[in-house]
Structure formats: C-alpha cells, structure tokens
N, C-alpha and C. Protein backbone atom coordinates (compact mmCIF):
# COMPACT_ATOMS: atom_id res chain seq x y z
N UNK A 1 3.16 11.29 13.86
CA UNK A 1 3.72 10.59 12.72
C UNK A 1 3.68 9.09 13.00
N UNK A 2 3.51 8.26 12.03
CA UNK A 2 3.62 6.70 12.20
C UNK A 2 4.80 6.00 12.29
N UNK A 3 4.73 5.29 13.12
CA UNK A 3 6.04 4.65 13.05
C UNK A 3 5.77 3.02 11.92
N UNK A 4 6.79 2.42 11.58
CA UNK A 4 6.56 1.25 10.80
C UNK A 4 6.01 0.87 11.11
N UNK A 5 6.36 0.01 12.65
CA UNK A 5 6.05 -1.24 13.07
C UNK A 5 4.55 -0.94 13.81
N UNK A 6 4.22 0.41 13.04
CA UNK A 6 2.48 0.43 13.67
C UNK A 6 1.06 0.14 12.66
N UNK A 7 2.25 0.39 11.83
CA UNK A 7 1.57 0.16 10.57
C UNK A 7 2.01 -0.74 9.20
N UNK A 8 0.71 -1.67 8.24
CA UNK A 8 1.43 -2.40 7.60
C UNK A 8 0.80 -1.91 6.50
N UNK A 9 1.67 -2.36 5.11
CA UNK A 9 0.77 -2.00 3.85
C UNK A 9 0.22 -3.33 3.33
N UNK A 10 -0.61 -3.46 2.97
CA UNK A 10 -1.14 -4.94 2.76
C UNK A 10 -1.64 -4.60 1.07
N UNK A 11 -2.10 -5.57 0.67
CA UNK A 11 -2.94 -6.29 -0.64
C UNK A 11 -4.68 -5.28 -0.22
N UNK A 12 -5.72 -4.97 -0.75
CA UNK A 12 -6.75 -5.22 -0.15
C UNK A 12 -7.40 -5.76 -1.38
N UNK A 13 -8.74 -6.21 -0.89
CA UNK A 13 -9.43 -7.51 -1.25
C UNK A 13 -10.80 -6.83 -1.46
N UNK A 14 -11.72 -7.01 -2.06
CA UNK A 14 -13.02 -6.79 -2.08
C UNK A 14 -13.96 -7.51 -0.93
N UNK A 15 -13.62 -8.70 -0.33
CA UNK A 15 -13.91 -9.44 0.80
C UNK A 15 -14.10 -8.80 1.88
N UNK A 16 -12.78 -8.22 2.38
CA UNK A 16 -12.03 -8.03 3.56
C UNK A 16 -12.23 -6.38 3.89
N UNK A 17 -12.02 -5.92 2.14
CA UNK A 17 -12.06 -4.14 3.09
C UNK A 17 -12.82 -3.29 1.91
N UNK A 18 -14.14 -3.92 1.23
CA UNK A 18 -14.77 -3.12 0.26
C UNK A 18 -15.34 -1.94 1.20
N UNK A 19 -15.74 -2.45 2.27
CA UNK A 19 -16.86 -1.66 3.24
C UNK A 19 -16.28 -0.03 3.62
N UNK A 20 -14.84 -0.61 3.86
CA UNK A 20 -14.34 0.10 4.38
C UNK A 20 -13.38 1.45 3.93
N UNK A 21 -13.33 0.88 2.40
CA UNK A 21 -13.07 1.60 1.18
C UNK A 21 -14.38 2.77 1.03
N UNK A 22 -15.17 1.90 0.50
CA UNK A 22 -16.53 2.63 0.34
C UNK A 22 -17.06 3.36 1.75
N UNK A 23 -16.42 3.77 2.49
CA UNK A 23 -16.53 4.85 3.67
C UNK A 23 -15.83 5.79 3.61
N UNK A 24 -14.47 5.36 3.06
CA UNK A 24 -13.77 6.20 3.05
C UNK A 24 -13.95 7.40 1.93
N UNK A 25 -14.46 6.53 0.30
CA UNK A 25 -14.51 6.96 -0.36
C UNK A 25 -15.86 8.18 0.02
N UNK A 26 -17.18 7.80 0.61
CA UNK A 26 -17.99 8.65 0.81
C UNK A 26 -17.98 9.32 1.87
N UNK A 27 -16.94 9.33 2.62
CA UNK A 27 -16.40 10.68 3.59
C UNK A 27 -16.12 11.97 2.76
N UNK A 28 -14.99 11.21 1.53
CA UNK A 28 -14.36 12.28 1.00
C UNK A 28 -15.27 13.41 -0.02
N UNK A 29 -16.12 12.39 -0.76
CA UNK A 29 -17.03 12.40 -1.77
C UNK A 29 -18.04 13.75 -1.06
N UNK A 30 -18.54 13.40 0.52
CA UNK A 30 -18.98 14.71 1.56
C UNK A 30 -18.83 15.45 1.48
N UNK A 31 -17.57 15.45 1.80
CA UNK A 31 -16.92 16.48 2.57
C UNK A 31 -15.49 17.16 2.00
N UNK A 32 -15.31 17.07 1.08
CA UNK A 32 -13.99 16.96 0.44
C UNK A 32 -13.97 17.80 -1.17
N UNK A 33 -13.10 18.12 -1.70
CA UNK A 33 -12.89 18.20 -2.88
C UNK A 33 -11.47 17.02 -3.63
N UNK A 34 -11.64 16.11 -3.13
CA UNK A 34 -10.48 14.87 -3.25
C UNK A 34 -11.45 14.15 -4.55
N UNK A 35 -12.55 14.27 -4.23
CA UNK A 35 -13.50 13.64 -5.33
C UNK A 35 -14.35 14.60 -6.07
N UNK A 36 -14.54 14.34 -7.17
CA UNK A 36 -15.08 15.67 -7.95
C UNK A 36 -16.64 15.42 -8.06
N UNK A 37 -16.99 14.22 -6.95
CA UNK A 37 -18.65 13.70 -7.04
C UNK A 37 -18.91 14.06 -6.16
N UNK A 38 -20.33 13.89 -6.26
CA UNK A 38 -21.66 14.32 -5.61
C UNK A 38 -22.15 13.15 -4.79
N UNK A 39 -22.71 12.48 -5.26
CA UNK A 39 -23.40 11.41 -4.15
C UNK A 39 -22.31 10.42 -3.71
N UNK A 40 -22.86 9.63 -2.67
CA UNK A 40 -22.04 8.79 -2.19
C UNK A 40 -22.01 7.72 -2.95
N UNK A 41 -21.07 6.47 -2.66
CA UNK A 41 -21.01 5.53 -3.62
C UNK A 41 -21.79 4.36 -3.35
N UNK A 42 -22.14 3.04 -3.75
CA UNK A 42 -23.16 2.32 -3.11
C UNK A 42 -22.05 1.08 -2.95
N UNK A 43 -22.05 -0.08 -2.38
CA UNK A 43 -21.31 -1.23 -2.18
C UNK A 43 -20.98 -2.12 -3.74
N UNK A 44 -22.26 -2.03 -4.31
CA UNK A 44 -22.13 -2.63 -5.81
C UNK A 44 -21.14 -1.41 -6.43
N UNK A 45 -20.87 -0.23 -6.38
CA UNK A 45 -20.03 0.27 -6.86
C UNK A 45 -18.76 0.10 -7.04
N UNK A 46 -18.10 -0.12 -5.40
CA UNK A 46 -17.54 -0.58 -5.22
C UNK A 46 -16.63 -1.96 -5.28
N UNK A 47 -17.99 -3.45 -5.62
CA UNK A 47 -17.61 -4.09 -6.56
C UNK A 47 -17.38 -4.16 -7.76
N UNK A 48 -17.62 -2.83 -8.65
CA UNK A 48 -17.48 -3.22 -9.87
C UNK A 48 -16.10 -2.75 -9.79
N UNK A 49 -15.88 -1.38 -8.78
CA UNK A 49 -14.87 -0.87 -9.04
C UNK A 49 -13.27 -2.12 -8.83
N UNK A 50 -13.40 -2.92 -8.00
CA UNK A 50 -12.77 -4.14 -7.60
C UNK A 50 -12.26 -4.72 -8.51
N UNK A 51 -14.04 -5.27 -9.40
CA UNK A 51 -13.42 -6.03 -10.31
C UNK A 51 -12.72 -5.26 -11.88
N UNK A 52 -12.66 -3.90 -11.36
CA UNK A 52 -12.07 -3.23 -13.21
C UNK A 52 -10.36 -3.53 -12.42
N UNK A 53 -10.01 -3.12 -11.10
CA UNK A 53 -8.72 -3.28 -10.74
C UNK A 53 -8.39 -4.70 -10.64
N UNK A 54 -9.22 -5.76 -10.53
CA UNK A 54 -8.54 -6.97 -11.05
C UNK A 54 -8.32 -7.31 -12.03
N UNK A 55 -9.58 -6.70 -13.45
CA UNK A 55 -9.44 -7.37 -14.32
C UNK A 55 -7.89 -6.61 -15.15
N UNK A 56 -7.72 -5.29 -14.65
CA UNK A 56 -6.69 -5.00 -15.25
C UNK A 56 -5.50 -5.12 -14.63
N UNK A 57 -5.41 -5.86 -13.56
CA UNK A 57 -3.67 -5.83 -12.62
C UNK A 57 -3.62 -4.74 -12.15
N UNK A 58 -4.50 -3.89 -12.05
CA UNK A 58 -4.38 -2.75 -11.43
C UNK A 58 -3.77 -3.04 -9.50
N UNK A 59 -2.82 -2.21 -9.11
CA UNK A 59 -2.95 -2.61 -7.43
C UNK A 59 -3.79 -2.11 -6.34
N UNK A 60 -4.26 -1.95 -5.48
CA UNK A 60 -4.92 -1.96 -4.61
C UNK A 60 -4.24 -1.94 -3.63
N UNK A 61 -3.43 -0.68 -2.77
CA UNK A 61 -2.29 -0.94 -1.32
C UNK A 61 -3.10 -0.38 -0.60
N UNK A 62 -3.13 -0.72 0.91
CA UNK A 62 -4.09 -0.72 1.92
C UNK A 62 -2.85 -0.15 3.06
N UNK A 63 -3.39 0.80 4.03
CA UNK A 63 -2.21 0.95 4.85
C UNK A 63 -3.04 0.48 5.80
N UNK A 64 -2.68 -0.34 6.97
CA UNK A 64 -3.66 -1.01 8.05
C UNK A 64 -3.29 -0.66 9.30
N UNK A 65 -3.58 -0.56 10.62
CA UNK A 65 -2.81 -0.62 11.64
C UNK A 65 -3.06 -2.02 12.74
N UNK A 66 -2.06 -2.30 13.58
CA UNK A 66 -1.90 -3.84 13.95
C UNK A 66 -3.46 -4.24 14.70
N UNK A 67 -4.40 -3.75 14.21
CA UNK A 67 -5.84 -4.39 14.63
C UNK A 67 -6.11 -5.05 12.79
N UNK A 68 -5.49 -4.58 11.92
CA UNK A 68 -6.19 -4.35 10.83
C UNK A 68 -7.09 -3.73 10.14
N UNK A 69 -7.36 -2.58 11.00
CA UNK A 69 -8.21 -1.50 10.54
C UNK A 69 -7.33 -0.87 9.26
N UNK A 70 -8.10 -0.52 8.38
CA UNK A 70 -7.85 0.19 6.84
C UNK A 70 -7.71 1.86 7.15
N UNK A 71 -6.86 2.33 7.52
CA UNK A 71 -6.63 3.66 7.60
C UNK A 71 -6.74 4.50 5.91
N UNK A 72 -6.02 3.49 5.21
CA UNK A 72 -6.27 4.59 4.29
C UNK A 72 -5.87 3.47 2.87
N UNK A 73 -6.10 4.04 1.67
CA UNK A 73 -5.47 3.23 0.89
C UNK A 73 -4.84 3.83 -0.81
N UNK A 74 -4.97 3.56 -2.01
CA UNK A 74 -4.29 3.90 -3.11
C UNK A 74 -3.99 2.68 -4.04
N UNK A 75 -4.49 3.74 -4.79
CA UNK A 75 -4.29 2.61 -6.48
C UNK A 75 -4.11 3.77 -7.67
N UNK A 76 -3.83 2.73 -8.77
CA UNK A 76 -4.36 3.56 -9.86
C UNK A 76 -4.90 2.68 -10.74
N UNK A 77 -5.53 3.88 -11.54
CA UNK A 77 -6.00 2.82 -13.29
C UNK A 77 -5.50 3.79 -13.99
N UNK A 78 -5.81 3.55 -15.87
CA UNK A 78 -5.72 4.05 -16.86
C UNK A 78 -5.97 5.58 -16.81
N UNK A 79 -4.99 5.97 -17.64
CA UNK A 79 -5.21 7.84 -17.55
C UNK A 79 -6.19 8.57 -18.48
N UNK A 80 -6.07 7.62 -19.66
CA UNK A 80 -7.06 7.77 -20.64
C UNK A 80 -7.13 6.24 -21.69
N UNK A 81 -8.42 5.88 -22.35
CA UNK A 81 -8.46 4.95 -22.98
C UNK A 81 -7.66 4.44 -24.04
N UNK A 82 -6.96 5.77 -24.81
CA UNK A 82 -6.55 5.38 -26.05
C UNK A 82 -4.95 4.62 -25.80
N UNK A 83 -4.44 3.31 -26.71
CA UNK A 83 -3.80 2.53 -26.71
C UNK A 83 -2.40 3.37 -26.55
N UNK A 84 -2.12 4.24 -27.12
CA UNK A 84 -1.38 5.20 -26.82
C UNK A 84 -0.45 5.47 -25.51
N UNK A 85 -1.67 5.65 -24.26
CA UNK A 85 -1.36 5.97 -23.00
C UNK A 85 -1.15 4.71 -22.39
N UNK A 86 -0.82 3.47 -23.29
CA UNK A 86 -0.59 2.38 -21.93
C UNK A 86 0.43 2.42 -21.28
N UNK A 87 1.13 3.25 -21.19
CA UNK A 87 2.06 3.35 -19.85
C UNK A 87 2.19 4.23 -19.18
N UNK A 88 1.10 5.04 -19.37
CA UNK A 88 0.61 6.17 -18.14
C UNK A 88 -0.55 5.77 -17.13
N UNK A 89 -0.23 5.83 -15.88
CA UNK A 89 -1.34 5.50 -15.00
C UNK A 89 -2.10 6.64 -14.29
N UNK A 90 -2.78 6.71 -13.83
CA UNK A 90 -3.42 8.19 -13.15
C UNK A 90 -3.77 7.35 -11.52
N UNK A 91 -2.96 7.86 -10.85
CA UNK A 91 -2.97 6.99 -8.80
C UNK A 91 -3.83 8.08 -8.60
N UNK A 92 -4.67 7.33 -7.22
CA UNK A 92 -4.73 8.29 -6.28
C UNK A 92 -4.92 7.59 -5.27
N UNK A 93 -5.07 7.91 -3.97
CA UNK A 93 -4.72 7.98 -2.71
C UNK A 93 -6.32 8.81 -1.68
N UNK A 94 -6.12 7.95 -1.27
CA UNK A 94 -7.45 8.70 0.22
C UNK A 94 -6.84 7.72 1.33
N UNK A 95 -7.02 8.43 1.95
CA UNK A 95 -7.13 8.34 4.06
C UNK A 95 -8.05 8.63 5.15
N UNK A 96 -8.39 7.50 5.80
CA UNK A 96 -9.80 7.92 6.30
C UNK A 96 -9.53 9.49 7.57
N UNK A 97 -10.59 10.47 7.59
CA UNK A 97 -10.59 11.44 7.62
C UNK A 97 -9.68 11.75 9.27
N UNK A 98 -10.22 10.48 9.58
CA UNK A 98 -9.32 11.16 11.55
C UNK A 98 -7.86 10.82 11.38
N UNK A 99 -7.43 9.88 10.43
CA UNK A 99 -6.03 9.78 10.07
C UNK A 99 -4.80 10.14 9.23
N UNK A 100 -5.67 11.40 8.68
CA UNK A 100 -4.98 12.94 7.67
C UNK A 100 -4.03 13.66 8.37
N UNK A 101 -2.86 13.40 8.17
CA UNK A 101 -1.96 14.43 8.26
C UNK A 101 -1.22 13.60 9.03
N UNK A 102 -1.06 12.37 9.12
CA UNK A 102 -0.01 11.56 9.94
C UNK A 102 1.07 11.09 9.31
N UNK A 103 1.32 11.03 8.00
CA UNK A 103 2.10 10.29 7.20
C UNK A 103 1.67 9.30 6.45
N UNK A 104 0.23 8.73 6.65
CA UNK A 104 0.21 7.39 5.45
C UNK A 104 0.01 8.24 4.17
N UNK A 105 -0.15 8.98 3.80
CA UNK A 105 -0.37 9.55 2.35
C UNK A 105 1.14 9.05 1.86
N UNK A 106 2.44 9.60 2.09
CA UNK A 106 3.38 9.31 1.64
C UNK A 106 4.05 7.89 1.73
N UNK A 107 3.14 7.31 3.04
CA UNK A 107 3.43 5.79 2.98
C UNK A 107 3.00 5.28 1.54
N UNK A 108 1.48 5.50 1.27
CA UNK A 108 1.34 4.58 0.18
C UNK A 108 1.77 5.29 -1.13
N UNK A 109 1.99 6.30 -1.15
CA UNK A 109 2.28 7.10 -2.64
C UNK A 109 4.05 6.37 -2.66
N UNK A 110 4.56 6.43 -1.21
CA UNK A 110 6.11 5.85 -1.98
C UNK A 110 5.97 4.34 -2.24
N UNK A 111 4.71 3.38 -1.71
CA UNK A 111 4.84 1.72 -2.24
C UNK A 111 3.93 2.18 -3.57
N UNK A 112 3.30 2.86 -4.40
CA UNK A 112 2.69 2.80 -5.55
C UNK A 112 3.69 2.75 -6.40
N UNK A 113 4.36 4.05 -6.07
CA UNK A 113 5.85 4.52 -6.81
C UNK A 113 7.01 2.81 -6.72
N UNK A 114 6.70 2.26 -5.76
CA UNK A 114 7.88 1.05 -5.99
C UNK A 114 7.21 -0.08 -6.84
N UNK A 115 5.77 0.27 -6.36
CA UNK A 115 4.97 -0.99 -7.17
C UNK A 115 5.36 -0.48 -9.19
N UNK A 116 4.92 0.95 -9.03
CA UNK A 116 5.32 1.16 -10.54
C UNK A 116 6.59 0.59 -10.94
N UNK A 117 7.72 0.81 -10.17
CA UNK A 117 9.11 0.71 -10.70
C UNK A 117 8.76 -1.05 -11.12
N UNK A 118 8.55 -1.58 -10.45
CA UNK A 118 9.07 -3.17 -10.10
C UNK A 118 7.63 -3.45 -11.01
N UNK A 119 6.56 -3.03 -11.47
CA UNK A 119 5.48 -3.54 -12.62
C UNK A 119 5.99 -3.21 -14.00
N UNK A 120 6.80 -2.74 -14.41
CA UNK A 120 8.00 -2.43 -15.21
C UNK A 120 7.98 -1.99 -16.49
N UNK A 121 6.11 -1.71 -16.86
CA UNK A 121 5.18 -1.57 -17.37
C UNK A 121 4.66 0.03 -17.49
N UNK A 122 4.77 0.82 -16.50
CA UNK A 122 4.35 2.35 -15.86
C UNK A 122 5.89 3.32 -16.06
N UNK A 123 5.51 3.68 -17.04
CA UNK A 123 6.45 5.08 -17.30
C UNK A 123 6.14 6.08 -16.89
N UNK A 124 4.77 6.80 -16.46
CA UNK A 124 4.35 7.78 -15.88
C UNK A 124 3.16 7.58 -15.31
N UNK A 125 3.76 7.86 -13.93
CA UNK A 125 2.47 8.20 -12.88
C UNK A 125 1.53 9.79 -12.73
N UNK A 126 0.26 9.76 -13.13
CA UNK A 126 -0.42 10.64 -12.96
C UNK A 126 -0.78 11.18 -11.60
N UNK A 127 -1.30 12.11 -11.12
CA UNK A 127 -2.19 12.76 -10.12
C UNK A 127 -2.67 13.97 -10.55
N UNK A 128 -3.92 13.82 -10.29
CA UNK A 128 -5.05 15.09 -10.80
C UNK A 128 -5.49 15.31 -8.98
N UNK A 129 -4.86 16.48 -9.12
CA UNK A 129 -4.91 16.74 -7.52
C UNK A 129 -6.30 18.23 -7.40
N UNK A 130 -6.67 18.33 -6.27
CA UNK A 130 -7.51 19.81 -7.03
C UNK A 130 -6.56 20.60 -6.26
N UNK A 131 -6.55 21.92 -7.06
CA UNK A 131 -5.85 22.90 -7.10
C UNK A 131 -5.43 23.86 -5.53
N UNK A 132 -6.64 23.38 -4.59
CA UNK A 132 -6.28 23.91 -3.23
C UNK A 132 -6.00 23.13 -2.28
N UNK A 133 -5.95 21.63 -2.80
CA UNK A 133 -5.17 20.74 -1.98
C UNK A 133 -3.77 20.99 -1.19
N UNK A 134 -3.25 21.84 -0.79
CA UNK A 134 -1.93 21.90 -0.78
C UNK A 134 -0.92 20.98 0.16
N UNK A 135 -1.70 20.61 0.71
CA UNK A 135 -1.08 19.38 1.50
C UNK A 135 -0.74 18.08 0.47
N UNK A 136 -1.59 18.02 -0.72
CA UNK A 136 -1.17 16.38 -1.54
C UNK A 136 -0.16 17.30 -2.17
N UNK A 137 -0.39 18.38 -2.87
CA UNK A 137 0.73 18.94 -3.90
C UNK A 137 2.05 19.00 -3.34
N UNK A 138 1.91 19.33 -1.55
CA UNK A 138 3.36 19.34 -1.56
C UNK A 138 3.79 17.94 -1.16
N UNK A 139 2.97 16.51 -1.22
CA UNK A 139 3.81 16.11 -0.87
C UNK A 139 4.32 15.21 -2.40
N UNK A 140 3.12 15.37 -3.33
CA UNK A 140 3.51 15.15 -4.51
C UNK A 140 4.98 15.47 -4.89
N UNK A 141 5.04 16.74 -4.37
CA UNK A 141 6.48 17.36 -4.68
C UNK A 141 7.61 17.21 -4.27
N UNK A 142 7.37 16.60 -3.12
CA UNK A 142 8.60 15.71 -2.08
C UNK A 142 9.15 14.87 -2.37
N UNK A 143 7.59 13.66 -3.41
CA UNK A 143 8.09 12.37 -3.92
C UNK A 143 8.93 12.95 -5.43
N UNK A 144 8.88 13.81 -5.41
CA UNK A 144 9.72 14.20 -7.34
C UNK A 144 8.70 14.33 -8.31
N UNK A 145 7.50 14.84 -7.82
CA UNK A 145 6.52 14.80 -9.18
C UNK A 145 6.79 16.04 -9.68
N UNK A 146 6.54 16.68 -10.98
CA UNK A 146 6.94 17.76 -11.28
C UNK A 146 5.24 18.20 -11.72
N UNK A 147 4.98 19.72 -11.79
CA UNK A 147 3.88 20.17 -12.06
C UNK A 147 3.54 20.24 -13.68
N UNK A 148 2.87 19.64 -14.18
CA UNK A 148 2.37 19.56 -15.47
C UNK A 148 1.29 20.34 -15.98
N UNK A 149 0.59 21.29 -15.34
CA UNK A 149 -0.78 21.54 -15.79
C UNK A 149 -1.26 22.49 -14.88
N UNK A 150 -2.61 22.99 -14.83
CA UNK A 150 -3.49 23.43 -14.06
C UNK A 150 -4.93 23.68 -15.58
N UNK A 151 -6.08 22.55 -14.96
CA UNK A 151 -7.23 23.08 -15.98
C UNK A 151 -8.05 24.02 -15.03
N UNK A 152 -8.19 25.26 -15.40
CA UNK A 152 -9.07 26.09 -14.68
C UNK A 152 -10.78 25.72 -14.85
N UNK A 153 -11.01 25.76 -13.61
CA UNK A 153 -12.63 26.00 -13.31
C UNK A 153 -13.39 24.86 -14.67
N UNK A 154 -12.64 23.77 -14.12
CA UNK A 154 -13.45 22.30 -14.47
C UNK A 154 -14.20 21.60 -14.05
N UNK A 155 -14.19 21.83 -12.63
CA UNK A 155 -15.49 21.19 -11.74
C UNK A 155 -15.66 22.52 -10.45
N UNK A 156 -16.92 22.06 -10.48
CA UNK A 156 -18.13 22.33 -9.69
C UNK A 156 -18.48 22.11 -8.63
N UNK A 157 -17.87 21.85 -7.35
CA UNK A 157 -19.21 21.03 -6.06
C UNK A 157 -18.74 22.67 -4.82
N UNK A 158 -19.62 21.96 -4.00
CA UNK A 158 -19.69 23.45 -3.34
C UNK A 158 -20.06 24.51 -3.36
N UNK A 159 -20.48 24.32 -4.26
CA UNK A 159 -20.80 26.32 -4.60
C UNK A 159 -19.85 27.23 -5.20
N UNK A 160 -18.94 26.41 -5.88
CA UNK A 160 -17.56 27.20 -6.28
C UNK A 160 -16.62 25.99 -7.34
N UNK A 161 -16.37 27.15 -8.10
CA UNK A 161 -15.66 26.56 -9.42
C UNK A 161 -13.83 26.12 -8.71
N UNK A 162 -13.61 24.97 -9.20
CA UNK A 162 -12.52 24.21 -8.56
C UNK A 162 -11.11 23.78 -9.89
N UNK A 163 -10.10 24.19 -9.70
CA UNK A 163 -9.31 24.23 -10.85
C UNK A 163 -8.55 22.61 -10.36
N UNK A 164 -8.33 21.67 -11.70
CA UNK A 164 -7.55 20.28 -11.47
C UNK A 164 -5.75 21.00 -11.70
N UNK A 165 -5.35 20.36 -10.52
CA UNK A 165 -3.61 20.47 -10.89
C UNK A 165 -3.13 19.01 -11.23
N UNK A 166 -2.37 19.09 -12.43
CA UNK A 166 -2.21 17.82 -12.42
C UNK A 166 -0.18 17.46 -12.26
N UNK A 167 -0.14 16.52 -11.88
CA UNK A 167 1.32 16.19 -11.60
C UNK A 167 1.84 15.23 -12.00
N UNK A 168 2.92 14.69 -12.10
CA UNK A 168 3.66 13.73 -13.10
C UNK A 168 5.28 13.36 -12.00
N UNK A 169 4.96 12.12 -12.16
CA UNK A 169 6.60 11.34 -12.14
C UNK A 169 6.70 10.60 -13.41
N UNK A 170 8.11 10.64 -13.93
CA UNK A 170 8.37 9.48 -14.86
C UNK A 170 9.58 9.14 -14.67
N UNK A 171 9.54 7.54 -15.40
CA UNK A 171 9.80 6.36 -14.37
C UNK A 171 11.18 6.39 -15.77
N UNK A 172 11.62 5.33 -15.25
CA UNK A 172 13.11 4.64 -16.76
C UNK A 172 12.10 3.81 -17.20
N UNK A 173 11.23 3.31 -16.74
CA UNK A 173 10.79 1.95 -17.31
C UNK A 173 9.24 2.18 -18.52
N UNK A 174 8.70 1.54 -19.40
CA UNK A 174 9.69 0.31 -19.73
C UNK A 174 10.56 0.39 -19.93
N UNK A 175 11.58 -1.22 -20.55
CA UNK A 175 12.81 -0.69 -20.78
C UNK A 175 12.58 -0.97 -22.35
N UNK A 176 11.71 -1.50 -22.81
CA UNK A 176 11.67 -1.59 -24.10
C UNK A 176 9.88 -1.29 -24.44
N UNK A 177 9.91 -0.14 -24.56
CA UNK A 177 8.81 0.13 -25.00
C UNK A 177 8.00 -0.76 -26.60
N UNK A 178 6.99 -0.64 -27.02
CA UNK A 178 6.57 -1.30 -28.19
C UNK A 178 4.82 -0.17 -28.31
N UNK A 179 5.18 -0.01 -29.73
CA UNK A 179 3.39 0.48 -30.62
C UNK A 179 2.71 -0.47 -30.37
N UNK A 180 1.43 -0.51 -29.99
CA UNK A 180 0.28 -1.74 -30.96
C UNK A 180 -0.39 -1.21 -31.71
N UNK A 181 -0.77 -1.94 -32.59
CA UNK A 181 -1.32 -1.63 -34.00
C UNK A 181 -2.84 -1.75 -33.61
C-alpha cells in the first residue's frame, strides 16, 4: 500500500507526461479490457486528447512518486454531447500495469471526487467500468457510487462479448442549477 509522503498528485501537462500517459494508455488498450480499443494510441492522439481537456477545463490528476515518475493518472470529460448532460461527467482512471493493486486507483478517484465537489459545476460522476473488472467496481463502491446499469454484450475485443457496468456518484452541487436554451 502507498504511503502519502511517497506519493504526490500533481497537475499533468502534455509537455511533461504525454509520453507517459500514452504508455499507459497502450498497455491497457493490449492487454486489458479497461479500454474497449484495439490499436494503440499514437502521440498526436494524445495531443489532441490534451488539448479537448484543456479546451474544456477538463482535469488531468497524475499520481507521481518522489522521482516523478507518472504511476498512474485520471480525468474526465463529457458523458454525452447533448446540453442537457452538462453536469454529468464520465472519469476514468488507469495505472501503469506494475503499479495495480497498491492503492493509487482510490488515490486519484477520491481527488477527482474533491476536484468535482470544489468545480461546483459536476452533479454526477460517471464510470463505465467493464463488467468483470471487479477490482474498479468494488472500489467504485467504497467511494459511494451506486450501480446504475449493466449494457449486455456491447463490446467485443478478445474473442468474447464484454458487458459495460456503469456507476454513479451524485454530488449536492450545483447549487443553482440553470436550462440553456
């Protein structure tokens, strides 16, 4: 298990830790059902992906350890396009593969969860977890997410049909919600 003072949560940057994102991301993308893709991602991907989380305030939390290596990290964007859902976000979370099962998953899922509270903006946090994950579901369930869903046999990789579970926290906030027209 990690202790604090071994680990920090930082900002990340497209500069500093695209590379290292985009490893992580095509570890999982491998080897994983965390990602529902097929090929790996390319570095320009990764910048664009950068710049959709800047252009929308989206956050970007990095868990590092005191070299500054990127163990793992978490964000979210939009859950769906329509104006409707602007205060639902859909997070997710990856950890590079030798550092699974130590505790940063719940490190950064509880600073997303504070980043939501204190962005004041996010009434409900999403996770589309896949269905045999059981290590994110339970810890989804630790942080208070409640189970919302299961879409059966929606994706494909492997050689085998993979069901999405999806999960939900909701927040007090906003405190004054508003329509746009």
């Amino acid at each position: 298990m990690y202790r604090s003072e071994n680990i920090q949560l930082i900002e990340c940057n497209e500069a500093e830790h695209a590379q290292a994102i985009l490893d992580i991301f095509n570890e999982a993308i491998l080897n994983s059902t965390a990602l529902y893709d097929y090929k790996p991602r390319s570095l320009e991907q990764i910048q664009t992906w950068f710049a959709s989380k800047r252009e929308h305030g989206f956050p970007v939390i990095g868990a590092a350890d005191i070299e500054g290596k990127l163990l793992g990290f978490a964000s979210w964007g939009s859950f769906r396009a329509f104006p409707a859902y602007k205060y639902t976000v859909e997070h997710s979370i990856y950890i590079h593969h030798e550092q699974r099962g130590r505790g940063l998953g719940k490190l950064l899922l509880q600073a997303l969860i504070e980043r939501a509270k204190q962005h004041g903006q996010v009434h409900v946090l999403i996770g589309c977890i896949d269905a045999s994950n059981q290590a994110s579901i339970a810890l989804h369930q630790r942080l208070g997410f409640e189970h919302s869903g299961i879409f059966p046999q929606v994706g494909f990789k492997f050689g085998r049909w993979l069901d999405a579970a999806f999960y939900q926290l909701t927040l007090p906030t906003p405190l004054n919600p508003k329509d746009d027209v």
